[in-house]
C-alpha atoms as a PDB file:
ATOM      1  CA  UNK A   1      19.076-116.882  33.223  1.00  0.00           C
ATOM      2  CA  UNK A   2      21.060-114.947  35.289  1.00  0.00           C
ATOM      3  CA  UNK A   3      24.143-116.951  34.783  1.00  0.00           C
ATOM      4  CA  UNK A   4      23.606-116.981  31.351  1.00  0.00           C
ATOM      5  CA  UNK A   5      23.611-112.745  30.562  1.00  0.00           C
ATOM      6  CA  UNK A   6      26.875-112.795  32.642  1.00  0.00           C
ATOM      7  CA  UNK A   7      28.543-115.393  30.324  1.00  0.00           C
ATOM      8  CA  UNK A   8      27.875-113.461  27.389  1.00  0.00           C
ATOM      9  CA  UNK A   9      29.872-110.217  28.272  1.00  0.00           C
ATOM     10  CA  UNK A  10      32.689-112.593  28.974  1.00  0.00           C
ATOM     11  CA  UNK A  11      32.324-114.576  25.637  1.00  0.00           C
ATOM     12  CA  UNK A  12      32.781-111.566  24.020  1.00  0.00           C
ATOM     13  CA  UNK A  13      35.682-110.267  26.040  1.00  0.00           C
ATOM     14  CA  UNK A  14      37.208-113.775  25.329  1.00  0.00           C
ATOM     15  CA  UNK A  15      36.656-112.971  21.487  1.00  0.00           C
ATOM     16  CA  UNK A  16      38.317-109.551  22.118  1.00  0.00           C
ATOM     17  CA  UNK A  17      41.362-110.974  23.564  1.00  0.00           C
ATOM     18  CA  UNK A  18      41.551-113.749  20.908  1.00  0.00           C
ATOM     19  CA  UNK A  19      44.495-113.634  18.453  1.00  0.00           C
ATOM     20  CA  UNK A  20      41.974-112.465  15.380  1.00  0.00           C
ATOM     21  CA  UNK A  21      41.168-109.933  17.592  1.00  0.00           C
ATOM     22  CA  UNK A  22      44.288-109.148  18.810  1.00  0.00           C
ATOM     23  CA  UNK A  23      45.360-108.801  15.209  1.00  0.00           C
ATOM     24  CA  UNK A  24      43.175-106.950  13.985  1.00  0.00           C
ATOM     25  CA  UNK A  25      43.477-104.488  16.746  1.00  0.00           C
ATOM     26  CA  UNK A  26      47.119-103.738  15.993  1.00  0.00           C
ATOM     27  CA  UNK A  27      46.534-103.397  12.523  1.00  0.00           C
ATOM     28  CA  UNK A  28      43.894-100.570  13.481  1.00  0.00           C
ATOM     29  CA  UNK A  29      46.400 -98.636  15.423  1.00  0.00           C
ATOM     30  CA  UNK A  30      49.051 -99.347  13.333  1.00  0.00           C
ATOM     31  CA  UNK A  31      47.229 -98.049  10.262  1.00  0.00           C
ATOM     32  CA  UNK A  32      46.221 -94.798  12.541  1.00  0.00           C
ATOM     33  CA  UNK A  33      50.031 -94.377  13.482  1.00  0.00           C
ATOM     34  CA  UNK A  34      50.276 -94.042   9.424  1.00  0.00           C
ATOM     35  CA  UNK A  35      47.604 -91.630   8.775  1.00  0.00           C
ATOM     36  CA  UNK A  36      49.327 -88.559   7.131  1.00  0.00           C
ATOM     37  CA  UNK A  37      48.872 -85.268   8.623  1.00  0.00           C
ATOM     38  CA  UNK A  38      49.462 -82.621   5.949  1.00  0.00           C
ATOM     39  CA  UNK A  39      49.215 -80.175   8.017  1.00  0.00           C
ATOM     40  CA  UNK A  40      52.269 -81.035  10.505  1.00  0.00           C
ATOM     41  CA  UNK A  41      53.955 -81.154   6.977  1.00  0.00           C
ATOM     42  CA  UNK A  42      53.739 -77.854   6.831  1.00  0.00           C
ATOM     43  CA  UNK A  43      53.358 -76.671  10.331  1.00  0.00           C
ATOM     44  CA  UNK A  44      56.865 -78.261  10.929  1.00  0.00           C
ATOM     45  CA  UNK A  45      58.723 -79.489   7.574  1.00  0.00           C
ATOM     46  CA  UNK A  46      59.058 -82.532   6.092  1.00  0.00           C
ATOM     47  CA  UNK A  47      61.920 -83.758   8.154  1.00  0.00           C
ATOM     48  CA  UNK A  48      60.901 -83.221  11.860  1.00  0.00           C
ATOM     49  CA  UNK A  49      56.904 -84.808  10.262  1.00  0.00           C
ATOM     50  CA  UNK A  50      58.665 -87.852   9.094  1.00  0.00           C
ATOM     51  CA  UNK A  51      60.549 -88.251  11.963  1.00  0.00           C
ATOM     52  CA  UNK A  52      57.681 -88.352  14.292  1.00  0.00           C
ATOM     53  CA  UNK A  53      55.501 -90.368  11.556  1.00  0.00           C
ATOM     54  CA  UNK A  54      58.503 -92.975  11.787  1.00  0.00           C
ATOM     55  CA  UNK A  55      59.254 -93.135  15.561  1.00  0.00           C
ATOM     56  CA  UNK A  56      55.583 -93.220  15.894  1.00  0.00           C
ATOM     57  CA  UNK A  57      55.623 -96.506  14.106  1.00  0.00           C
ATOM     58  CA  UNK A  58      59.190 -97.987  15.921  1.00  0.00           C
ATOM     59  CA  UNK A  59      61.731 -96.806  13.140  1.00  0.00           C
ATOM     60  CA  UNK A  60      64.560 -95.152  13.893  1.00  0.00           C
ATOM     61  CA  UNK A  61      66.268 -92.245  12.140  1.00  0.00           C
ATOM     62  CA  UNK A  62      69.971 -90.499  12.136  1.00  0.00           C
ATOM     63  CA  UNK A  63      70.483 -87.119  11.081  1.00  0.00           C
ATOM     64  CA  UNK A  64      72.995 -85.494   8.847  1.00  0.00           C
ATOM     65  CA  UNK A  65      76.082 -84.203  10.579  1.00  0.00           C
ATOM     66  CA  UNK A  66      75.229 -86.853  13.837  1.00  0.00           C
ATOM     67  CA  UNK A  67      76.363 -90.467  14.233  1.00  0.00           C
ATOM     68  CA  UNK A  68      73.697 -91.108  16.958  1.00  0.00           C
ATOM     69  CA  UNK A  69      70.198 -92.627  16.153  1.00  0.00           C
ATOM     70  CA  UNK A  70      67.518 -90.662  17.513  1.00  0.00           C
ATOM     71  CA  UNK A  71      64.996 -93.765  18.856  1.00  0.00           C
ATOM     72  CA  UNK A  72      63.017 -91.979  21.783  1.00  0.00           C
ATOM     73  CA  UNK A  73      59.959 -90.308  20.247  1.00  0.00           C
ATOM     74  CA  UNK A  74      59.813 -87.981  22.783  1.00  0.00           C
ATOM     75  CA  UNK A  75      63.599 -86.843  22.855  1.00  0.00           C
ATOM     76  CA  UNK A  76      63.232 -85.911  19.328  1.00  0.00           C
ATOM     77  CA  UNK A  77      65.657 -82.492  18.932  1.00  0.00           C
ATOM     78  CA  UNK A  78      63.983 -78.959  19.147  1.00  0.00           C
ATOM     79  CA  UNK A  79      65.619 -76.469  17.166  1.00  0.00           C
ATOM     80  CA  UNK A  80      65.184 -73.933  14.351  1.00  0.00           C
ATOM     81  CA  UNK A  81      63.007 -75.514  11.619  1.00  0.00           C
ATOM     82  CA  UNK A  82      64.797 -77.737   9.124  1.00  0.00           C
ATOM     83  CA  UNK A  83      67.707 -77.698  11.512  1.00  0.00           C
ATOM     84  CA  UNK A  84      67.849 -81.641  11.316  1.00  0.00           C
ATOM     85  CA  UNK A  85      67.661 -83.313   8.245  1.00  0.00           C
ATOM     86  CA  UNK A  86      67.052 -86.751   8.049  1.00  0.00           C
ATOM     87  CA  UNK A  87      69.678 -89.052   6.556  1.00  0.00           C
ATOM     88  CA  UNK A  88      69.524 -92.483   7.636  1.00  0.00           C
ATOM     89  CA  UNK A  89      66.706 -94.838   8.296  1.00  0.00           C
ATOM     90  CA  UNK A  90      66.219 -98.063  10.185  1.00  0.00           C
ATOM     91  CA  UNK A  91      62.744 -99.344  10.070  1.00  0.00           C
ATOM     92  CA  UNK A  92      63.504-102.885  11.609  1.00  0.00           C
ATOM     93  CA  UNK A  93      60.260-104.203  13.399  1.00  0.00           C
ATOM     94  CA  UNK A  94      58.712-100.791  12.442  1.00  0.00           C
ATOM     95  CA  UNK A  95      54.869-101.159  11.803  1.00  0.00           C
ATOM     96  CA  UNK A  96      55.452 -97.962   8.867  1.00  0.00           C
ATOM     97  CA  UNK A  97      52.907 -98.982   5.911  1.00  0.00           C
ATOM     98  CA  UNK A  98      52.236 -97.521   2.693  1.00  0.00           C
ATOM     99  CA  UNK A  99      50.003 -95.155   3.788  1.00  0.00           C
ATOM    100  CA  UNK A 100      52.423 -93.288   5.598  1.00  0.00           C
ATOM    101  CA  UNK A 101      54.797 -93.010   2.566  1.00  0.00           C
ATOM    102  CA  UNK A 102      53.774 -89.353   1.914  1.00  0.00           C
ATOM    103  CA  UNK A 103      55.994 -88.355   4.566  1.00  0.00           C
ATOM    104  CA  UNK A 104      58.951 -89.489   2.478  1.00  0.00           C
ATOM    105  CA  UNK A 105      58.131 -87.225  -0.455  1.00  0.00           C
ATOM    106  CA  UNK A 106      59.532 -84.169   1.190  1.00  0.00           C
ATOM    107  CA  UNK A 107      63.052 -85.765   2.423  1.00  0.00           C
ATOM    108  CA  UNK A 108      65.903 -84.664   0.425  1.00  0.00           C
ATOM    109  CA  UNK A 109      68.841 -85.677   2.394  1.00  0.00           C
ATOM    110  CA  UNK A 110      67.830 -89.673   2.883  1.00  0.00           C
ATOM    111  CA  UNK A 111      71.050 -91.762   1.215  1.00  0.00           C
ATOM    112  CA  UNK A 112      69.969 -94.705   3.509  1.00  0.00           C
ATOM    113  CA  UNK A 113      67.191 -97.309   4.649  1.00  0.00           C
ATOM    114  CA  UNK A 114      66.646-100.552   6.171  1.00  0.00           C
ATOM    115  CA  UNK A 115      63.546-102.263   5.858  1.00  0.00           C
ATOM    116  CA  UNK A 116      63.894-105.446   7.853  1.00  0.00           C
ATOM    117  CA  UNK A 117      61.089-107.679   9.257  1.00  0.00           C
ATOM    118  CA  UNK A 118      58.474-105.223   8.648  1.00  0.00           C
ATOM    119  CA  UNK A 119      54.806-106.788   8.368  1.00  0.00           C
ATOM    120  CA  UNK A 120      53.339-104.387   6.181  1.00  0.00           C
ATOM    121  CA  UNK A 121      55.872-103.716   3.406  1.00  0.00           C
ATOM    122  CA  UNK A 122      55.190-105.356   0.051  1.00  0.00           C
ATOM    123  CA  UNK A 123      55.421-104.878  -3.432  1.00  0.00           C
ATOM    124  CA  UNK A 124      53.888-100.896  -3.371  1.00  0.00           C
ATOM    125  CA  UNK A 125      55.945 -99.812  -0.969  1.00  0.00           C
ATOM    126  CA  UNK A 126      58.932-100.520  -3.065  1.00  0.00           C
ATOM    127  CA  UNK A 127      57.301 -98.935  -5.738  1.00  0.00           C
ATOM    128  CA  UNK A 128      56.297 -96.393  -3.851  1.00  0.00           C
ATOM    129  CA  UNK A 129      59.474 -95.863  -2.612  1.00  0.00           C
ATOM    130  CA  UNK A 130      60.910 -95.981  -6.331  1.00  0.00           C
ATOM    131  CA  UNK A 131      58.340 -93.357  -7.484  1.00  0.00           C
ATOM    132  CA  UNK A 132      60.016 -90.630  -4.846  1.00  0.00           C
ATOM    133  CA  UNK A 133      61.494 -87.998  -6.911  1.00  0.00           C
ATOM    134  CA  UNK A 134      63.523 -86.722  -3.742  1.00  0.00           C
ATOM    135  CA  UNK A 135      64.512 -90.708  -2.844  1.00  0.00           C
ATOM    136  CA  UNK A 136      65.916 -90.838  -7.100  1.00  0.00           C
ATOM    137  CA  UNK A 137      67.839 -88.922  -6.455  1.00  0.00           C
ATOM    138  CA  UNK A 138      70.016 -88.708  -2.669  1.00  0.00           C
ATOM    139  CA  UNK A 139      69.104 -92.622  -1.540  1.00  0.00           C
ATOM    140  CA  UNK A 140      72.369 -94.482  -2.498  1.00  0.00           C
ATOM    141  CA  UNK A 141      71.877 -98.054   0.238  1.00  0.00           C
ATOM    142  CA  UNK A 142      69.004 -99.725   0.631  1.00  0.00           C
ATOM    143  CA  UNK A 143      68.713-103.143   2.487  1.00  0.00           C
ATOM    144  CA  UNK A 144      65.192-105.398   2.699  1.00  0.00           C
ATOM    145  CA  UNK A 145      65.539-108.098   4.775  1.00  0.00           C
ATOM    146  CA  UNK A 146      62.530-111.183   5.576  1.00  0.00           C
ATOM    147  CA  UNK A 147      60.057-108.798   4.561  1.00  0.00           C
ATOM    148  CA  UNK A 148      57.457-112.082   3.819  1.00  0.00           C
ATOM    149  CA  UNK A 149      54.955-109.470   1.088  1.00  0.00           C
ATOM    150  CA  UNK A 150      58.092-108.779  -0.591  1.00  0.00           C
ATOM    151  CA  UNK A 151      58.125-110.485  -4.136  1.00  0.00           C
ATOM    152  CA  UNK A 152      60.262-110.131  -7.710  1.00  0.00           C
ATOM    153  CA  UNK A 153      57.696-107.222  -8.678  1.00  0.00           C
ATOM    154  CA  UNK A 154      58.695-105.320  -6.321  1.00  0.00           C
ATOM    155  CA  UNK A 155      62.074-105.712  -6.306  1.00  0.00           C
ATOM    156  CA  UNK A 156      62.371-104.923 -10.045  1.00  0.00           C
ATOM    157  CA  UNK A 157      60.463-101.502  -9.380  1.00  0.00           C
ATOM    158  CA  UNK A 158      63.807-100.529  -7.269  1.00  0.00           C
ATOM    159  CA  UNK A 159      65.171 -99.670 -10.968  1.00  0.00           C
ATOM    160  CA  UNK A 160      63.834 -96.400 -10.906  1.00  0.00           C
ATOM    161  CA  UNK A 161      66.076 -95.400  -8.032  1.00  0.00           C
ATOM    162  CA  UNK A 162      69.253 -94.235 -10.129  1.00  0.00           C
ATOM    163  CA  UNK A 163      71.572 -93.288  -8.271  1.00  0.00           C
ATOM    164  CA  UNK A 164      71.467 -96.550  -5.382  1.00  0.00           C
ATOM    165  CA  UNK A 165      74.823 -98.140  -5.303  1.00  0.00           C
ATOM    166  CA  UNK A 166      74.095-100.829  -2.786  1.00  0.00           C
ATOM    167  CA  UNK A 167      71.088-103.592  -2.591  1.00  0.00           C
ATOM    168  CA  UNK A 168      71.138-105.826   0.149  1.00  0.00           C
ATOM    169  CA  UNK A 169      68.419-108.619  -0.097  1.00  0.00           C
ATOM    170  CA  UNK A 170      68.391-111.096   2.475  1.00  0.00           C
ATOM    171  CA  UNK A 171      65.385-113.596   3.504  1.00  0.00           C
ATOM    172  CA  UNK A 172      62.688-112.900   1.184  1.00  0.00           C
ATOM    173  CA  UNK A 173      60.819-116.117   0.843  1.00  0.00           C
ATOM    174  CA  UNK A 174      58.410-114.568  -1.857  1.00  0.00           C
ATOM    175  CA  UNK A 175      61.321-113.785  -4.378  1.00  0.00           C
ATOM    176  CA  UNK A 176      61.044-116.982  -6.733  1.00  0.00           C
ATOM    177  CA  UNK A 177      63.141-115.677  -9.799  1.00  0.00           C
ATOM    178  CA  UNK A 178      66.362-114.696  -8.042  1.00  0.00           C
ATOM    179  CA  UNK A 179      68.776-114.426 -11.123  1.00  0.00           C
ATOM    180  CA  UNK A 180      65.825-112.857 -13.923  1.00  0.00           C
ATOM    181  CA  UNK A 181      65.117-110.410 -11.093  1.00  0.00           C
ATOM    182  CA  UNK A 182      69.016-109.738 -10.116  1.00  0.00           C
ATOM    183  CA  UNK A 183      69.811-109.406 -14.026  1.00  0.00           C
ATOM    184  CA  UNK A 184      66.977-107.135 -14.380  1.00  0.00           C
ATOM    185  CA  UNK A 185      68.106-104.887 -12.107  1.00  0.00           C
ATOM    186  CA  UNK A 186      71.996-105.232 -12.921  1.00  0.00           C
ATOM    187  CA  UNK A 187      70.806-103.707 -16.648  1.00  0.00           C
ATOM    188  CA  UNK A 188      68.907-100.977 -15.370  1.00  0.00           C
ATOM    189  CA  UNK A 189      71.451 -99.908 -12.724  1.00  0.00           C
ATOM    190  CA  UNK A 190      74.817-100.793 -14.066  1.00  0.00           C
ATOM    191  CA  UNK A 191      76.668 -99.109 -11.013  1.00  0.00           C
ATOM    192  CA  UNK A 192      74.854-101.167  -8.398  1.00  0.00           C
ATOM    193  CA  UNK A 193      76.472-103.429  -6.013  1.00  0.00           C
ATOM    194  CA  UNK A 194      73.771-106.083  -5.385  1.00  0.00           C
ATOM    195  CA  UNK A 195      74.227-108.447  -2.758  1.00  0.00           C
ATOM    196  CA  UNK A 196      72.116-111.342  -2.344  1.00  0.00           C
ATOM    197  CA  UNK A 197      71.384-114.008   0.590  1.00  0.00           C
ATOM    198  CA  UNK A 198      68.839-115.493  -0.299  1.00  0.00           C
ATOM    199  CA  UNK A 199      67.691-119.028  -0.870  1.00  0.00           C
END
């Protein structure tokens, strides 16, 4: 009997450290790492917010005027606020889901991002992204590459981004109409350099 109540508290530890578990573990913290705090908005601007929201989740992020990439969450630069302006970003391997995209509504200065191998980006967060009256209007690259949730929907939303010059697509298994979705775009963005790798 004995024996018995000491198995169970290592059955369930077992079922803890299974990869279900595991999984769904990350995907706790990882949504928690997205949670949007409107307050630090405004307690610190959008810039230096989004910068720690995208750290937070393994992104990276260049300023204007720097050539570095600022990757060490807590080396972010102090300074007078608004001081650094973000201008670039790299989200490869980043966990950053769509409930973090609030932070991006308050970037004016972002002309470019790299989604590549990110879990949690599908077809809302490119709409999402589309929908960002600041992003319309300064984001001129964008590359998405083997992002699996990624399909021709969401591609097409990109149109709404005017003013992008350069698509790179590159391993995205879930785009099945490559040429209706590149012509699609092509007319809506006539200025757009779209370069495709995909199979």
């Amino acid at each position: 009997m004995l024996l018995g109540k000491l198995a169970r508290p290592a059955r369930s530890l077992s079922e803890r450290l299974s990869p279900r578990g595991c999984r769904r573990f990350w995907g706790w913290l990882n949504a928690v790492f997205n949670k949007v705090d409107y307050e630090r908005i405004q307690a610190v601007g959008p810039d230096r917010a989004a910068s720690e929201w995208l750290l937070r989740c393994g992104a990276l992020v260049r300023y204007q005027g720097y050539e570095k990439w600022q990757q060490d969450y807590s080396g972010l630069p102090t300074g007078p606020l608004g001081k650094y302006k973000i201008e670039a970003i790299n989200a490869t391997e980043s966990c950053i889901m769509y409930r973090g995209f609030d932070y991006l509504d308050g970037l004016e200065h972002v002309t470019e991002i790299k989604l590549q191998k990110c879990i949690y980006i599908q077809d809302e967060c490119l709409q999402r992204l589309s929908e960002t009256k600041n992003l319309q209007k300064s984001l001129l690259q964008l590359k998405i590459i083997s992002c699996g949730n990624v399909t021709d929907k969401g591609i097409i939303a990109l149109h709404k981004l005017t003013n992008l010059e350069y698509l790179y697509l590159s391993d995205l298994p879930g785009i099945r109409q490559k040429e209706t979705t590149a012509r699609v775009l092509q007319q809506a963005l006539p200025n757009l350099e779209l370069e495709l790798d995909l199979d």
